[in-house]
C-alpha atoms as a PDB file:
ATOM      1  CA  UNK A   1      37.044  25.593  18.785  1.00  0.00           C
ATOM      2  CA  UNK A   2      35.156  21.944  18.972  1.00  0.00           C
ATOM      3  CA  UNK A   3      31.543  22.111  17.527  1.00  0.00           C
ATOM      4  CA  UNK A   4      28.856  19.896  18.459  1.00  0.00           C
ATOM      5  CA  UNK A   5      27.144  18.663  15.205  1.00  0.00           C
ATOM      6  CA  UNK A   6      24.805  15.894  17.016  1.00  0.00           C
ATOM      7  CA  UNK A   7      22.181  18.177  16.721  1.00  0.00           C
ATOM      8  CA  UNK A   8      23.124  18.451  12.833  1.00  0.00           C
ATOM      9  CA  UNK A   9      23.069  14.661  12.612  1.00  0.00           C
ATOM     10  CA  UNK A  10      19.686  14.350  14.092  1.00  0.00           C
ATOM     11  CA  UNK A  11      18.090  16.805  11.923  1.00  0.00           C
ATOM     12  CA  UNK A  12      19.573  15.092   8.701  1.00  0.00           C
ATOM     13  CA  UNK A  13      18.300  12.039   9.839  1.00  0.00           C
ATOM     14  CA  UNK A  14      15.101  13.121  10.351  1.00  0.00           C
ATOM     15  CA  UNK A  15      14.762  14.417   6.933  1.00  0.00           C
ATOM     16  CA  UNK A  16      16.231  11.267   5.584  1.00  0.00           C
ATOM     17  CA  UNK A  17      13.434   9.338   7.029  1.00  0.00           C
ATOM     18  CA  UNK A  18      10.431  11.917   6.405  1.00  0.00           C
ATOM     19  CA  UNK A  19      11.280  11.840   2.717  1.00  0.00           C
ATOM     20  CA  UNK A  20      11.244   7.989   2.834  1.00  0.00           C
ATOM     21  CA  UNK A  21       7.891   8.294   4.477  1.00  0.00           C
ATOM     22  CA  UNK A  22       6.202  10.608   1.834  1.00  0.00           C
ATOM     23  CA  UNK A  23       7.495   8.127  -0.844  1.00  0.00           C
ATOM     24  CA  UNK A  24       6.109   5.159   0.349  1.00  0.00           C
ATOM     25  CA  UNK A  25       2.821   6.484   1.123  1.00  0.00           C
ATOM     26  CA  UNK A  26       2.844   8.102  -2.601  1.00  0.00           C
ATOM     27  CA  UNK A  27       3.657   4.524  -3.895  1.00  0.00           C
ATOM     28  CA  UNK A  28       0.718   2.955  -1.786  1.00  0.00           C
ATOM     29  CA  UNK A  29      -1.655   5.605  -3.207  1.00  0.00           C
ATOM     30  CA  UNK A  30      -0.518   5.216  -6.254  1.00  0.00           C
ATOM     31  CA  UNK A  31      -0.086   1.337  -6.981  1.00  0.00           C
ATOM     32  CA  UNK A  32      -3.210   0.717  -3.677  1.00  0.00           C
ATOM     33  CA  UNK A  33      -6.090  -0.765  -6.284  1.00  0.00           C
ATOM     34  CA  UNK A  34      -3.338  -3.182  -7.548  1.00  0.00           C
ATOM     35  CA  UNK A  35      -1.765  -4.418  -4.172  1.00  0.00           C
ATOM     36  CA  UNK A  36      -5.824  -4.976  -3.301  1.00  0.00           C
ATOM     37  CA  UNK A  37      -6.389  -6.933  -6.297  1.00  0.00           C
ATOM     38  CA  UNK A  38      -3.013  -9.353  -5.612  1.00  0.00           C
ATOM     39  CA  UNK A  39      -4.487  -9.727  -2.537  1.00  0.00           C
ATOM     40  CA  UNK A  40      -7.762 -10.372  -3.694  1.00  0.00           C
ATOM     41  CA  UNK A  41      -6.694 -12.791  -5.857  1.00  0.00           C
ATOM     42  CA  UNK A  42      -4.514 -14.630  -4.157  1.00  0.00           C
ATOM     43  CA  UNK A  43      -7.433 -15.093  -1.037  1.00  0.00           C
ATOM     44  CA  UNK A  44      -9.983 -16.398  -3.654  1.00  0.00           C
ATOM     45  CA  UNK A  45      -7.269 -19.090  -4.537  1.00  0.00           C
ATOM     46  CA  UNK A  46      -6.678 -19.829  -1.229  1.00  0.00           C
ATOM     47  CA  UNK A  47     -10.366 -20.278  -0.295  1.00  0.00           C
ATOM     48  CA  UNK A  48     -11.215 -22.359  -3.115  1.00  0.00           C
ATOM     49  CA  UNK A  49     -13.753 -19.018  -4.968  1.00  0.00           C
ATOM     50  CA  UNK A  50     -13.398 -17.831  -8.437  1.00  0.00           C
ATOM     51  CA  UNK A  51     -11.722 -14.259  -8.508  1.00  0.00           C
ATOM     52  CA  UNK A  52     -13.787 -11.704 -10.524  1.00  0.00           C
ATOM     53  CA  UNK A  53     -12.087  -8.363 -11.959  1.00  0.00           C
ATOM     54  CA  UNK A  54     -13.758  -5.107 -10.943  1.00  0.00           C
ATOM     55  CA  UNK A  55     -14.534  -2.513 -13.600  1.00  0.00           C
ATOM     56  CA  UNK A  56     -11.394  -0.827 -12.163  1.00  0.00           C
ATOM     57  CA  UNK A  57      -8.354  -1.201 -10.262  1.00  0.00           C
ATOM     58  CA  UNK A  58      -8.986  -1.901  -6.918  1.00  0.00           C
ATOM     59  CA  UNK A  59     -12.687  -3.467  -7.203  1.00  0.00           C
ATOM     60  CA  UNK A  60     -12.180  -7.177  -7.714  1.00  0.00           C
ATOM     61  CA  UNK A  61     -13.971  -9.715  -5.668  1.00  0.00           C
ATOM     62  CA  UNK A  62     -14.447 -13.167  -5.055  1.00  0.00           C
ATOM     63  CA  UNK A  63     -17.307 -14.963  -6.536  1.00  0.00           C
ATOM     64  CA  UNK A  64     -20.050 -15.330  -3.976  1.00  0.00           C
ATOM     65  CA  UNK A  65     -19.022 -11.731  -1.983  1.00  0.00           C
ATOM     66  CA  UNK A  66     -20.820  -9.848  -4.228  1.00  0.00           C
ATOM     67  CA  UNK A  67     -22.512  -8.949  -1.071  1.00  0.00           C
ATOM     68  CA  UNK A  68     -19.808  -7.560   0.367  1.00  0.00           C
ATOM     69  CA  UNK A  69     -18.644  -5.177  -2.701  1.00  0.00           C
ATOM     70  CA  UNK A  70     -18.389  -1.555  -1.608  1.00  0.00           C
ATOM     71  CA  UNK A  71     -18.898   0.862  -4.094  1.00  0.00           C
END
């Protein structure tokens, strides 16, 4: 007797991928303010502005956006 395991296949695969999913959103939560800050930082270089740390992670700004701070 032959059994078809595609089906089996499909659903490991699928779980494969839905626990990589959960993981890297749970790593973007996680490390988020400090991703925004390399960003933040590296765009003040780039535009010639002085980079100013937040109070916490994830609220650094370029000097002259203060405008633009969200809070």
């Amino acid at each position: 007797m032959k059994l078809n395991r595609k089906g089996q296949t499909l659903v490991e695969y699928v779980l494969i991928i839905s626990l990589i999913t959960v993981l890297a959103i749970g790593l973007v939560k996680f490390f988020g303010g400090y991703l925004k800050d390399a960003v933040t930082k590296m765009s003040c270089n780039m535009a010639g502005k002085e980079y100013v740390e937040g109070k916490s992670v994830g609220e650094a700004y370029c000097k002259g956006d203060e405008d633009r701070v969200t809070e």
